[in-house]
Protein backbone atom coordinates (compact mmCIF):
# COMPACT_ATOMS: atom_id res chain seq x y z
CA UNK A 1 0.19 -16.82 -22.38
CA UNK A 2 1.94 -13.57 -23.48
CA UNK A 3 -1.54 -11.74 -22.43
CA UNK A 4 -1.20 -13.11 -18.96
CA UNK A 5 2.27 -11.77 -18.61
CA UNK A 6 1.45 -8.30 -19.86
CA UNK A 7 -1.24 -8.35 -17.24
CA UNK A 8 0.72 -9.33 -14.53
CA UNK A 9 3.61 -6.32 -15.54
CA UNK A 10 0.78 -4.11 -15.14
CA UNK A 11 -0.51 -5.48 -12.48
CA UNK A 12 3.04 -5.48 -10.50
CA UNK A 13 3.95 -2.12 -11.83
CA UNK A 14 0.45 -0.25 -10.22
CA UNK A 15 1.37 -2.75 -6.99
CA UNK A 16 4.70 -1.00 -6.99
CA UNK A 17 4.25 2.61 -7.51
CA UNK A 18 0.93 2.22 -4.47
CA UNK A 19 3.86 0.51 -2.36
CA UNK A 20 6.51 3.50 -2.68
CA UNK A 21 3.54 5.92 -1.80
CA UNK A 22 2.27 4.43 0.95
CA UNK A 23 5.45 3.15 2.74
CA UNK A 24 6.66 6.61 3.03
CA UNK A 25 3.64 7.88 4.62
CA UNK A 26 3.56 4.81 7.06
CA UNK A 27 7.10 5.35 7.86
CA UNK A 28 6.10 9.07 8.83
CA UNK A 29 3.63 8.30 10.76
CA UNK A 30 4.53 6.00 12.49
CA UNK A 31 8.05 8.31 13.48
CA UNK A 32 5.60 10.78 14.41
CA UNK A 33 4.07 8.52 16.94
CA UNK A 34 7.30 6.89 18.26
CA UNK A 35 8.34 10.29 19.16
CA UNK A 36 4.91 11.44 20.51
CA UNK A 37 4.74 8.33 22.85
CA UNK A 38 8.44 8.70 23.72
CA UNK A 39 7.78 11.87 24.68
CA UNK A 40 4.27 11.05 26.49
CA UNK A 41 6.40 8.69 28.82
CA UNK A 42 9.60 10.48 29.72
CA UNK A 43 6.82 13.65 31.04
CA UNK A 44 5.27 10.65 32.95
CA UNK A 45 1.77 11.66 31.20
CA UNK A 46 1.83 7.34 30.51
CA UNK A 47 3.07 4.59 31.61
CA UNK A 48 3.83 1.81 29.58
CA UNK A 49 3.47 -1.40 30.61
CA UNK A 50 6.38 -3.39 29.24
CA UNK A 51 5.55 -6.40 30.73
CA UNK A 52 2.45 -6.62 29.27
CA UNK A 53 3.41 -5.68 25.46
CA UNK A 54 6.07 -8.47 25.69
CA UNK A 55 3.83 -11.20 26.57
CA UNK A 56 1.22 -10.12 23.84
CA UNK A 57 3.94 -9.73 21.06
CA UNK A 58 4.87 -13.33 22.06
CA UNK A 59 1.27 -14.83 21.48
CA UNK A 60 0.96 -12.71 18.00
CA UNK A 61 4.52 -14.43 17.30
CA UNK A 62 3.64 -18.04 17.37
CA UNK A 63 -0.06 -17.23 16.53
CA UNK A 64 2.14 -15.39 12.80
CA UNK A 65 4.20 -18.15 12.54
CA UNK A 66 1.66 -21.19 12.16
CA UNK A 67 -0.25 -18.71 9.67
CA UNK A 68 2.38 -17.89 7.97
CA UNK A 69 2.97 -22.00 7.43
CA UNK A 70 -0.84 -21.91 5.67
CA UNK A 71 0.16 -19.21 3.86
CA UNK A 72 2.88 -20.10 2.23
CA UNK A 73 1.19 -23.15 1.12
CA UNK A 74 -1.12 -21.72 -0.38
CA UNK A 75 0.83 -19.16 -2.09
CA UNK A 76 3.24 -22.39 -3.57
CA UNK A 77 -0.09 -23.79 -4.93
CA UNK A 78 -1.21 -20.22 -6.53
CA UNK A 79 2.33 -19.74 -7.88
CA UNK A 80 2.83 -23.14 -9.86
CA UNK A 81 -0.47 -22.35 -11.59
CA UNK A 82 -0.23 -18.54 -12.09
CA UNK A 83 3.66 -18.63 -13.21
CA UNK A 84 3.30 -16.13 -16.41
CA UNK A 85 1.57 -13.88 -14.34
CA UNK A 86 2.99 -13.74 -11.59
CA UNK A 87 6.39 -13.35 -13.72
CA UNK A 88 4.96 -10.55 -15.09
CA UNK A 89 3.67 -9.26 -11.90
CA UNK A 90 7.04 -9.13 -10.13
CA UNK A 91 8.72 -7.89 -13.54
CA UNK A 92 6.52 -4.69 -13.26
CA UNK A 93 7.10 -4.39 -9.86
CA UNK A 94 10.79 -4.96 -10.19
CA UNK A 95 10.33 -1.86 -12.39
CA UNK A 96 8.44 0.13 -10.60
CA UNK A 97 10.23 0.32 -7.39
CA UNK A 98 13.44 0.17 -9.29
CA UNK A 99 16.59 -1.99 -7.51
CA UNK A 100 14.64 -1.15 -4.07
CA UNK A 101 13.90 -4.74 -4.03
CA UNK A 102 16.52 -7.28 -2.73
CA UNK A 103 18.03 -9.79 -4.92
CA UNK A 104 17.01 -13.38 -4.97
């Protein structure tokens, strides 16, 4: 039991220091593109078609939110049987990312 938790610190603590890394770069880039495409529309060198990208973020919507029902299922399931590690997972993580995380 204690070997499971020390696994899942570990474990949550690599998880944590990869997501503090990569959300920055994401966040850059994806600035950088906001501002490219911004800029790509008000020179009229594209046109976006609004329209069109609200109808398809509707269908990803619904289509998210009946996966999202099947995957929190499943994660109830894998969290009633994996309790010491994932304790120890979101422990490590907790320290890793420091109080970056909201309170629950």
């Amino acid at each position: 039991m204690p070997l499971r938790s020390i696994i899942g610190s570990v474990m949550g603590y690599c998880a944590g220091e990869f997501l503090k890394r990569f959300t920055k770069k994401i966040a850059a880039y994806s600035t950088g593109a906001m501002i490219l495409i911004g800029t790509l529309a008000y020179a009229n060198w594209i046109t976006i078609n609004w329209s069109k990208i609200d109808k398809d973020l509707i269908s990803i919507v619904f289509r998210g939110t009946r996966a999202a029902t099947a995957l929190t299922c499943y994660l109830k399931r894998m969290l009633t049987h994996f309790i010491p590690l994932a304790g120890g997972f979101y422990i490590g993580l907790r320290y890793a990312l420091g109080n970056q995380l909201v309170p629950v």
